[in-house]
PDB file of N, CA and C in Angstrom:
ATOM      1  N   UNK A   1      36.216  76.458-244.826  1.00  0.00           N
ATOM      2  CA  UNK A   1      37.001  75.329-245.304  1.00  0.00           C
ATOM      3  C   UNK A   1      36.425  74.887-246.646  1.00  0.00           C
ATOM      4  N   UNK A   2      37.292  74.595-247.559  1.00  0.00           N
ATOM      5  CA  UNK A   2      36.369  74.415-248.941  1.00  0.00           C
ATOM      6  C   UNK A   2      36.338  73.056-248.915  1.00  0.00           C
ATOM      7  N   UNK A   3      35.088  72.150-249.874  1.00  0.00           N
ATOM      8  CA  UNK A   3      34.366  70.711-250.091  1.00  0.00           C
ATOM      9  C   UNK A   3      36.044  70.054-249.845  1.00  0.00           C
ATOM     10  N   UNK A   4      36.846  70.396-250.953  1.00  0.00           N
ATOM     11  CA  UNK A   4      37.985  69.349-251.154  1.00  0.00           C
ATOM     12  C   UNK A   4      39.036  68.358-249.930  1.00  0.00           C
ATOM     13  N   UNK A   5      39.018  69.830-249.095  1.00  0.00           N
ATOM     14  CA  UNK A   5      39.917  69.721-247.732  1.00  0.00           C
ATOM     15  C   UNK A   5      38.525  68.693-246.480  1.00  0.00           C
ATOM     16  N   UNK A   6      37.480  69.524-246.481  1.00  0.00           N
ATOM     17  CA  UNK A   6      36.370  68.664-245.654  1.00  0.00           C
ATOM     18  C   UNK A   6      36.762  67.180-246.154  1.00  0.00           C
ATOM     19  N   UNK A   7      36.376  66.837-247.257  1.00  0.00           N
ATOM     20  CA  UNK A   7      36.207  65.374-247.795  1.00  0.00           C
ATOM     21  C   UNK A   7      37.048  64.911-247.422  1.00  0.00           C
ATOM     22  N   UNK A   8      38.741  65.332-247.793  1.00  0.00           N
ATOM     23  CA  UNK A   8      39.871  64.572-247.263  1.00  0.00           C
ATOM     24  C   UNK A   8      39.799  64.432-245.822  1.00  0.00           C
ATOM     25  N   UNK A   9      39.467  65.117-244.552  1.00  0.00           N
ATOM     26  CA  UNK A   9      39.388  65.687-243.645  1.00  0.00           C
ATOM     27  C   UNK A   9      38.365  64.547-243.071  1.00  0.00           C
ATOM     28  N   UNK A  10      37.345  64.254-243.810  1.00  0.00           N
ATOM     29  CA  UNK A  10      36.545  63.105-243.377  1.00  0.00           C
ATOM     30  C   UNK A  10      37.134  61.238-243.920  1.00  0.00           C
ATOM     31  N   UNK A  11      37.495  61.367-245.067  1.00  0.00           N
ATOM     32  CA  UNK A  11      38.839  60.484-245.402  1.00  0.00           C
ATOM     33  C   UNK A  11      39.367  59.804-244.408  1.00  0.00           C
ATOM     34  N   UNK A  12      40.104  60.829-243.915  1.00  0.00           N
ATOM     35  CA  UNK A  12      41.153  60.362-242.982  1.00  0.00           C
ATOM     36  C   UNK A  12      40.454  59.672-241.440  1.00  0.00           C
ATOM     37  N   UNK A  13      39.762  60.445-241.153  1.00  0.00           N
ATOM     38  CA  UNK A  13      38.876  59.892-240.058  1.00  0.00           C
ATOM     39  C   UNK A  13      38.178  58.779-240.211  1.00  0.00           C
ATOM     40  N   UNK A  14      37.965  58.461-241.460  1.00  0.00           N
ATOM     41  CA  UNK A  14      37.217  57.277-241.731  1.00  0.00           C
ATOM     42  C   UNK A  14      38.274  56.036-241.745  1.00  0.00           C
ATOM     43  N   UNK A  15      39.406  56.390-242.040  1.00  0.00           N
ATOM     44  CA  UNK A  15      40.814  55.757-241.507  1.00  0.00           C
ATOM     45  C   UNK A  15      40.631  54.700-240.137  1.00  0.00           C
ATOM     46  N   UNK A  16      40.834  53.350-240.248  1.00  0.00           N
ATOM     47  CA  UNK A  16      41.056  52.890-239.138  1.00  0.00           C
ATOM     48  C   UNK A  16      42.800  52.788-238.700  1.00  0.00           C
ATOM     49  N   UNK A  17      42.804  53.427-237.059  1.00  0.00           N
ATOM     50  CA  UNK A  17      43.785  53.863-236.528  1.00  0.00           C
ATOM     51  C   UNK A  17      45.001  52.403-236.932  1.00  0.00           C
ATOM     52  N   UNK A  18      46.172  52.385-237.194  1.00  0.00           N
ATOM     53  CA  UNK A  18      46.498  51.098-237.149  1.00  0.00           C
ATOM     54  C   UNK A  18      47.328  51.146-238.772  1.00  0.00           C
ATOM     55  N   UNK A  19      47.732  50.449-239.346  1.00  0.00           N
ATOM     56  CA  UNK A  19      48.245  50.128-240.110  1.00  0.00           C
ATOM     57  C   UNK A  19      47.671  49.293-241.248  1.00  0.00           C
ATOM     58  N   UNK A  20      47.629  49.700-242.570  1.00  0.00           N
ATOM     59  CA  UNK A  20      46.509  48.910-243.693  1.00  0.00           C
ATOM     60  C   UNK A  20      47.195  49.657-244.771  1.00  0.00           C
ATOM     61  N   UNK A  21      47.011  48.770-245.632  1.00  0.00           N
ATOM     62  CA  UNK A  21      47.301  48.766-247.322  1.00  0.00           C
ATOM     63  C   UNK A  21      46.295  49.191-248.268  1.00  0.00           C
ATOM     64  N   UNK A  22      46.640  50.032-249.398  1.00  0.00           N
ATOM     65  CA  UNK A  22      45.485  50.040-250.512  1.00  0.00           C
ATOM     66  C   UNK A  22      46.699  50.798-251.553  1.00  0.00           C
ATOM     67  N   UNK A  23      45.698  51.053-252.931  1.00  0.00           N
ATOM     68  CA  UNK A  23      45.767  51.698-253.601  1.00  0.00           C
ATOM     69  C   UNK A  23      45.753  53.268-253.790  1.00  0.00           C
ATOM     70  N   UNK A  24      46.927  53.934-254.593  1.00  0.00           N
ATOM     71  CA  UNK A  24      46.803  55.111-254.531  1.00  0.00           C
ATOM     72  C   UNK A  24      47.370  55.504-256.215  1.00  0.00           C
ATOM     73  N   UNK A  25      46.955  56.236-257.292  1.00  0.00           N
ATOM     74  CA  UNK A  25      47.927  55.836-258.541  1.00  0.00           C
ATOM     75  C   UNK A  25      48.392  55.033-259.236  1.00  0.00           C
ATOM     76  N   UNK A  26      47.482  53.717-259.364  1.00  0.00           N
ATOM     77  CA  UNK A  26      47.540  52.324-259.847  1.00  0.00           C
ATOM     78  C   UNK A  26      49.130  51.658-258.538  1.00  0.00           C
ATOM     79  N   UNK A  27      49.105  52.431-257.906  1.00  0.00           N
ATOM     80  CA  UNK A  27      50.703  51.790-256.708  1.00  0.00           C
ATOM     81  C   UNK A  27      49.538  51.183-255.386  1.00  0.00           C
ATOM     82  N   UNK A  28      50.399  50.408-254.761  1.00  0.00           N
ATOM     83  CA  UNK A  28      50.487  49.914-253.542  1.00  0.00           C
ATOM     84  C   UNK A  28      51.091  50.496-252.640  1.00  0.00           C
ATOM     85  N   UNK A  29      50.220  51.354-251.507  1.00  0.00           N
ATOM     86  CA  UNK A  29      50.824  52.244-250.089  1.00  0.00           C
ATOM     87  C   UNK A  29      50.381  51.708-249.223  1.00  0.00           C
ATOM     88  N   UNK A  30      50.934  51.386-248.041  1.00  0.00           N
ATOM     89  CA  UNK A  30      51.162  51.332-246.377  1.00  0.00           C
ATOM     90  C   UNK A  30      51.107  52.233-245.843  1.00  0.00           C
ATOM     91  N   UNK A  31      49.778  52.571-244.913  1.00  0.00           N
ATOM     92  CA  UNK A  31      49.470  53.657-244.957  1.00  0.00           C
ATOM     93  C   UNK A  31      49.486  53.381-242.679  1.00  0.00           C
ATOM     94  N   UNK A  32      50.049  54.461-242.386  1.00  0.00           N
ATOM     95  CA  UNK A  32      49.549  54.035-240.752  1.00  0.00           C
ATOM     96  C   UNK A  32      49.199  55.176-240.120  1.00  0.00           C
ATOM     97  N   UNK A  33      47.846  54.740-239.457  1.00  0.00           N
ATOM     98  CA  UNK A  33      47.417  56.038-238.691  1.00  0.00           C
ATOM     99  C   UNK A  33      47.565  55.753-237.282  1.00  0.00           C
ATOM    100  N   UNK A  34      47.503  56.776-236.794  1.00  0.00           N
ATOM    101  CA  UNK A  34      47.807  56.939-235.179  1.00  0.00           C
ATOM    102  C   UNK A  34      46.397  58.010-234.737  1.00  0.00           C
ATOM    103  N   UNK A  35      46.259  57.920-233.239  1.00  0.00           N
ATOM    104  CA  UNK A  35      45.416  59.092-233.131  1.00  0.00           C
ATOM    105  C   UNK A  35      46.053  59.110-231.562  1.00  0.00           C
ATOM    106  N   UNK A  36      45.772  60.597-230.909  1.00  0.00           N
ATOM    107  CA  UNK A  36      46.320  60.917-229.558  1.00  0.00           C
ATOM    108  C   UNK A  36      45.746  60.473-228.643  1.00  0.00           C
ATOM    109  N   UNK A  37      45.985  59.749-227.463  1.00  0.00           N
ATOM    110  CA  UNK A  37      44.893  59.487-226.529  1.00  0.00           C
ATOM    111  C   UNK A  37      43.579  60.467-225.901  1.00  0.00           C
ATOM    112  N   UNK A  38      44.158  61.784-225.930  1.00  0.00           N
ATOM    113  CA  UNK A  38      43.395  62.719-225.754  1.00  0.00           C
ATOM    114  C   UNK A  38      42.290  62.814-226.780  1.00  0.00           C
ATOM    115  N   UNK A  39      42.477  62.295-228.310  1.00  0.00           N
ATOM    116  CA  UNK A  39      41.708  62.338-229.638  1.00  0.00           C
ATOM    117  C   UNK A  39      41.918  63.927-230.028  1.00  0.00           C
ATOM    118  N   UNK A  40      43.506  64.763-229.532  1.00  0.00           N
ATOM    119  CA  UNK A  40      43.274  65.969-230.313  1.00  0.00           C
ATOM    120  C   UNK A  40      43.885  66.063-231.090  1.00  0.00           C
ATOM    121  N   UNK A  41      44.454  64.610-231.666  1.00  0.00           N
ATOM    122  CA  UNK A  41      45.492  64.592-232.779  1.00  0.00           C
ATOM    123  C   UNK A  41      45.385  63.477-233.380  1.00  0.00           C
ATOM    124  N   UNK A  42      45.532  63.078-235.071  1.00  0.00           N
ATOM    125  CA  UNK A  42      45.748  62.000-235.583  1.00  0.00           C
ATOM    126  C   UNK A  42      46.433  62.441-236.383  1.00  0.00           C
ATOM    127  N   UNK A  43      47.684  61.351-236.519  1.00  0.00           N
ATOM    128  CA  UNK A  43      48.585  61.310-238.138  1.00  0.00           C
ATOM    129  C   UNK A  43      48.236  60.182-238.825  1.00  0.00           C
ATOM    130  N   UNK A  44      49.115  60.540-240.331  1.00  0.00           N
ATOM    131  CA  UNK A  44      48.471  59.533-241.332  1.00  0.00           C
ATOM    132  C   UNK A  44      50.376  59.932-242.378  1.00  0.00           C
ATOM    133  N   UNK A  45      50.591  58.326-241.875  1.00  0.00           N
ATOM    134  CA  UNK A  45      51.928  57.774-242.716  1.00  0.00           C
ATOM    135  C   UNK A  45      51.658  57.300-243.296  1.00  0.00           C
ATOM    136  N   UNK A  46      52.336  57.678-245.156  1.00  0.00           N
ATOM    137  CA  UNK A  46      51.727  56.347-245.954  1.00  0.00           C
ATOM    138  C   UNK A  46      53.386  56.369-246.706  1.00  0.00           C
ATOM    139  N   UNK A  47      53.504  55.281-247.163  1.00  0.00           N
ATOM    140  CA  UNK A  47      54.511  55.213-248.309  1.00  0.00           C
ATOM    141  C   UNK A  47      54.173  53.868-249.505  1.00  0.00           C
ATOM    142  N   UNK A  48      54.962  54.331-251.199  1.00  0.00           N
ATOM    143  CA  UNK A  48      54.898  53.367-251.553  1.00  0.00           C
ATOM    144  C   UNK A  48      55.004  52.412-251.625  1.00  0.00           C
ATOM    145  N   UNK A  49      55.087  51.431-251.676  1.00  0.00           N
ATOM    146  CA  UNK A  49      55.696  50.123-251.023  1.00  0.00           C
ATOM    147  C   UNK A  49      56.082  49.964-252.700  1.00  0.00           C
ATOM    148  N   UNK A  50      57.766  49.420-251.915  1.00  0.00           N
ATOM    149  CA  UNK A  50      58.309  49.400-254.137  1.00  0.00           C
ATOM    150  C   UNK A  50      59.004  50.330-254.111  1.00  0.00           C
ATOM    151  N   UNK A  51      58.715  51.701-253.905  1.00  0.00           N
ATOM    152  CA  UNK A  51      58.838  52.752-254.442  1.00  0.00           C
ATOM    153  C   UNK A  51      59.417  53.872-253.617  1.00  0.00           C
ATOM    154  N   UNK A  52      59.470  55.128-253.968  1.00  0.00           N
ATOM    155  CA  UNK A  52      60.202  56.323-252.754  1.00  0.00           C
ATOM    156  C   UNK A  52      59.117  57.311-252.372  1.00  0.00           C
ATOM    157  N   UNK A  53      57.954  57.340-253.249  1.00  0.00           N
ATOM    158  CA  UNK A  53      56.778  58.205-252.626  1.00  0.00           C
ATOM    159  C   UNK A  53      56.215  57.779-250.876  1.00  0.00           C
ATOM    160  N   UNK A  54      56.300  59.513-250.303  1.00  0.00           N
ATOM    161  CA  UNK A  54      55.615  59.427-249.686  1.00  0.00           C
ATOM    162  C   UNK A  54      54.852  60.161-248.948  1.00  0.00           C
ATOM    163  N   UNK A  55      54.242  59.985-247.775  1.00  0.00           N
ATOM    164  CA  UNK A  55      52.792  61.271-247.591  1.00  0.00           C
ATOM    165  C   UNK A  55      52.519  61.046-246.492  1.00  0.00           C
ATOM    166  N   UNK A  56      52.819  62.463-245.534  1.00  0.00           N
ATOM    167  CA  UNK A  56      52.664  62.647-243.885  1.00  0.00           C
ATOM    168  C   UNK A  56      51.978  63.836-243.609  1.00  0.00           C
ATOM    169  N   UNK A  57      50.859  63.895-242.587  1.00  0.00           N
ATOM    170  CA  UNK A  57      50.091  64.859-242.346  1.00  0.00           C
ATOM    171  C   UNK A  57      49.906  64.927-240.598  1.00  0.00           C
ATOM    172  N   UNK A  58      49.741  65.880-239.895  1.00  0.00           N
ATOM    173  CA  UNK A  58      48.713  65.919-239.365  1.00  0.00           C
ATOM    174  C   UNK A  58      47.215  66.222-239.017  1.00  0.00           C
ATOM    175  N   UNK A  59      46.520  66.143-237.952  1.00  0.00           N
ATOM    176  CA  UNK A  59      45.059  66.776-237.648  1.00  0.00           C
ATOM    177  C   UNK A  59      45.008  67.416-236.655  1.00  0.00           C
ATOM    178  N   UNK A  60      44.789  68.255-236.722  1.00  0.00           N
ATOM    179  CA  UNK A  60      45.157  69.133-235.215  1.00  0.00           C
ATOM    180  C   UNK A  60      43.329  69.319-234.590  1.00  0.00           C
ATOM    181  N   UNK A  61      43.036  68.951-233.568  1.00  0.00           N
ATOM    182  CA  UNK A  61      41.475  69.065-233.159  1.00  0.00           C
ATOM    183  C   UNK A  61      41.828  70.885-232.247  1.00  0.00           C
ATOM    184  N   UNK A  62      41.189  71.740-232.914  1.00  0.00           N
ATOM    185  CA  UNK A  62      41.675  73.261-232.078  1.00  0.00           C
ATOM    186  C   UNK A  62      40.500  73.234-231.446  1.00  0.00           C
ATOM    187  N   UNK A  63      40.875  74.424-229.818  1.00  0.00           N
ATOM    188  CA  UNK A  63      40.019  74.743-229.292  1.00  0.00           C
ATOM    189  C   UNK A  63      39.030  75.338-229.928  1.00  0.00           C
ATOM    190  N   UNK A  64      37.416  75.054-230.026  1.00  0.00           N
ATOM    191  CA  UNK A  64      36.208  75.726-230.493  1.00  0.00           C
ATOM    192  C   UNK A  64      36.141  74.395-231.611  1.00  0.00           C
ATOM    193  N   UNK A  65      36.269  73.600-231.577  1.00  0.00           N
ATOM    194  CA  UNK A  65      36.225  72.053-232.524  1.00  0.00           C
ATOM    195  C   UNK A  65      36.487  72.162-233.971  1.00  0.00           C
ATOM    196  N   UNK A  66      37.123  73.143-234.715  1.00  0.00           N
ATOM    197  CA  UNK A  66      37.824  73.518-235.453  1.00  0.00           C
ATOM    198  C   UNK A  66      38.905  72.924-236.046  1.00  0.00           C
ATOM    199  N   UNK A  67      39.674  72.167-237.114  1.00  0.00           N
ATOM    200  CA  UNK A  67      40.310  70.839-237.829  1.00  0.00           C
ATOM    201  C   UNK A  67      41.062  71.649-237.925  1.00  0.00           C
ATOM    202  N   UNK A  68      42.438  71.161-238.038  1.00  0.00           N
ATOM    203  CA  UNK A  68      43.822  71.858-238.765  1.00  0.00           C
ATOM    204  C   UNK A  68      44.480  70.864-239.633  1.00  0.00           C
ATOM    205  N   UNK A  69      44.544  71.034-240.640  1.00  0.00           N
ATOM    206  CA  UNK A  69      45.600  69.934-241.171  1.00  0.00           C
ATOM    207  C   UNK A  69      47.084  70.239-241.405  1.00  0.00           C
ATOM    208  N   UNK A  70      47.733  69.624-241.198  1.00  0.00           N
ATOM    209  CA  UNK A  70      49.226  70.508-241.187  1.00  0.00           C
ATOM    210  C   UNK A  70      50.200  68.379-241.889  1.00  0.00           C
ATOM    211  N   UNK A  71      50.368  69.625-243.424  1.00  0.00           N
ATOM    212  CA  UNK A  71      51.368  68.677-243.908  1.00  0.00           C
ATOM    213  C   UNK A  71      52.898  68.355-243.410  1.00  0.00           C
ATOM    214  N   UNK A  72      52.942  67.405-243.478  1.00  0.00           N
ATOM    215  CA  UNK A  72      54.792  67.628-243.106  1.00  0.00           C
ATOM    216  C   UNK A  72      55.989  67.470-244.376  1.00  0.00           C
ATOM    217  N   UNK A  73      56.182  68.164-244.493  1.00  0.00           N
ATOM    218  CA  UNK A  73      57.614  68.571-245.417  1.00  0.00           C
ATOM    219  C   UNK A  73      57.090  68.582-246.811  1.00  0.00           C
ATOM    220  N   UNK A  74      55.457  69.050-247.217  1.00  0.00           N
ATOM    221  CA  UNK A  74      54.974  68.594-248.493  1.00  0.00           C
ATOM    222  C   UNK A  74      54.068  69.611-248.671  1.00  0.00           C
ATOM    223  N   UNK A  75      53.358  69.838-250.041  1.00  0.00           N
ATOM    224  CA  UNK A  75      52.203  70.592-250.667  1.00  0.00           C
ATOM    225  C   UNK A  75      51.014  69.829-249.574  1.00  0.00           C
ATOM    226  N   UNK A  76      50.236  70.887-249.468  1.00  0.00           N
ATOM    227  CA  UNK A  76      49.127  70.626-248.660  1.00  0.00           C
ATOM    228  C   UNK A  76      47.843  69.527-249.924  1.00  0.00           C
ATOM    229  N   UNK A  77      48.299  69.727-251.207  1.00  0.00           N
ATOM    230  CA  UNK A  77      47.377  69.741-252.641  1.00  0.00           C
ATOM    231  C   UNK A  77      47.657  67.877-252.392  1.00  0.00           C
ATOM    232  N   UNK A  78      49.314  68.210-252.088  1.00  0.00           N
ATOM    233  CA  UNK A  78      49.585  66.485-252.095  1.00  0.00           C
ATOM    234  C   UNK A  78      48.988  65.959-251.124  1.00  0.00           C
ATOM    235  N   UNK A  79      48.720  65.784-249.964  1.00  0.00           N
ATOM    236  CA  UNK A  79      47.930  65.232-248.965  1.00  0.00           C
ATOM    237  C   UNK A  79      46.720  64.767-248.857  1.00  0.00           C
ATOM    238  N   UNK A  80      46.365  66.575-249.503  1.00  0.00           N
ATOM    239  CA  UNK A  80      44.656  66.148-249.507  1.00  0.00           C
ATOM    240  C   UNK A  80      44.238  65.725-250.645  1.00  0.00           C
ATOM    241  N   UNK A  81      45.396  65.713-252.107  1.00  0.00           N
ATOM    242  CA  UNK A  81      44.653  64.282-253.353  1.00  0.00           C
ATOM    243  C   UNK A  81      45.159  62.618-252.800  1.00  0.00           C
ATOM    244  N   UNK A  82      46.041  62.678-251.876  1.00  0.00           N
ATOM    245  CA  UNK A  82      46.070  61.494-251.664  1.00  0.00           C
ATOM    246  C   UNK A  82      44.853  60.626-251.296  1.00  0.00           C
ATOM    247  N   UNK A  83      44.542  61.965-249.626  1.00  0.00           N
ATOM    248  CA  UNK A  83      43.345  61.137-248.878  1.00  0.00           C
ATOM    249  C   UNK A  83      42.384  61.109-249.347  1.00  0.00           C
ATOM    250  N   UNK A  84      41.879  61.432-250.697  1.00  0.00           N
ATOM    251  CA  UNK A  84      40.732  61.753-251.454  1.00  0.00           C
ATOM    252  C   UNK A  84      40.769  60.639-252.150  1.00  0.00           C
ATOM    253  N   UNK A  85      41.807  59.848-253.037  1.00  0.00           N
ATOM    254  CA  UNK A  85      41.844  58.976-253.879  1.00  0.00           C
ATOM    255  C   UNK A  85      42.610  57.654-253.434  1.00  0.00           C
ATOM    256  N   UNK A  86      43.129  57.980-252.294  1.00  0.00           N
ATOM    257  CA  UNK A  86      44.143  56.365-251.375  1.00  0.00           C
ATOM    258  C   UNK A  86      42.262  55.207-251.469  1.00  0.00           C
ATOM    259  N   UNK A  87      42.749  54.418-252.258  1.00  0.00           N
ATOM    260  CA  UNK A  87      41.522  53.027-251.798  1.00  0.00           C
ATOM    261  C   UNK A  87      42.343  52.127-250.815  1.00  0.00           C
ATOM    262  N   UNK A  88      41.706  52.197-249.502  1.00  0.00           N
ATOM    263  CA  UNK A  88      42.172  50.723-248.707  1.00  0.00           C
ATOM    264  C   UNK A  88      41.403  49.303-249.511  1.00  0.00           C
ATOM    265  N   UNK A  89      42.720  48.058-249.021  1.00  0.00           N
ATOM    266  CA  UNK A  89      42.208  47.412-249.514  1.00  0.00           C
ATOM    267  C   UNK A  89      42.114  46.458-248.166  1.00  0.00           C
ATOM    268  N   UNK A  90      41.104  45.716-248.672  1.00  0.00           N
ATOM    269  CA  UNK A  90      41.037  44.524-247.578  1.00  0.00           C
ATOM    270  C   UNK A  90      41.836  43.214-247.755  1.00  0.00           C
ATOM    271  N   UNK A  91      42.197  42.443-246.587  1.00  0.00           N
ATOM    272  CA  UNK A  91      42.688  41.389-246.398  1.00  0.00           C
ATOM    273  C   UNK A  91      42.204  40.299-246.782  1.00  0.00           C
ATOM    274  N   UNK A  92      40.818  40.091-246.868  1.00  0.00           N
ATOM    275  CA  UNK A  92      40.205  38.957-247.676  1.00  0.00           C
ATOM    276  C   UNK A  92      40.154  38.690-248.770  1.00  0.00           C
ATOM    277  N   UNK A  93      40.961  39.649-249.544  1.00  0.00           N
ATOM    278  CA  UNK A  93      41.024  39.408-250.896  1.00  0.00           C
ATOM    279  C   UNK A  93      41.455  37.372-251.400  1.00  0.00           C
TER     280      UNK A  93
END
């Protein structure tokens, strides 16, 4: 697996499950993650808020503990610069 995909790959996991806002491209995205009760799956919905961009993935946990990421309807390049550069932001602002 090369650095770029790991990092995003840890990104996303660092994701709290649930629904939260940040920055992505000087824009504002709504971003919502889910994870499976089993934990062999998490998605990650984001869209612009404003705007028509948007960015859906999954995580597939494979037998032998092995990551899959599987984009939906998109470049895999788009996903993983999102989760690399999406800043959550906090509510206490």
């Amino acid at each position: 697996m090369n650095n770029g995909l790991e990092a995003a790959l840890a990104r996303l996991a660092a994701l709290p499950a649930g629904y939260s806002d940040g920055l992505y491209g000087g824009r504002r995205y709504g971003v919502t993650v889910r994870a499976s009760e089993d934990g062999r799956r998490r998605s990650l919905y984001g869209e612009e808020l404003g705007g028509r961009d948007r960015v859906s993935c999954n995580v597939y946990r494979l037998n032998g503990g092995s990551l899959a990421l599987r984009p939906c309807e998109m470049p895999l390049g788009k996903v993983v610069r999102f989760l690399l550069e999406f800043s959550p932001l906090s509510h206490l602002e």
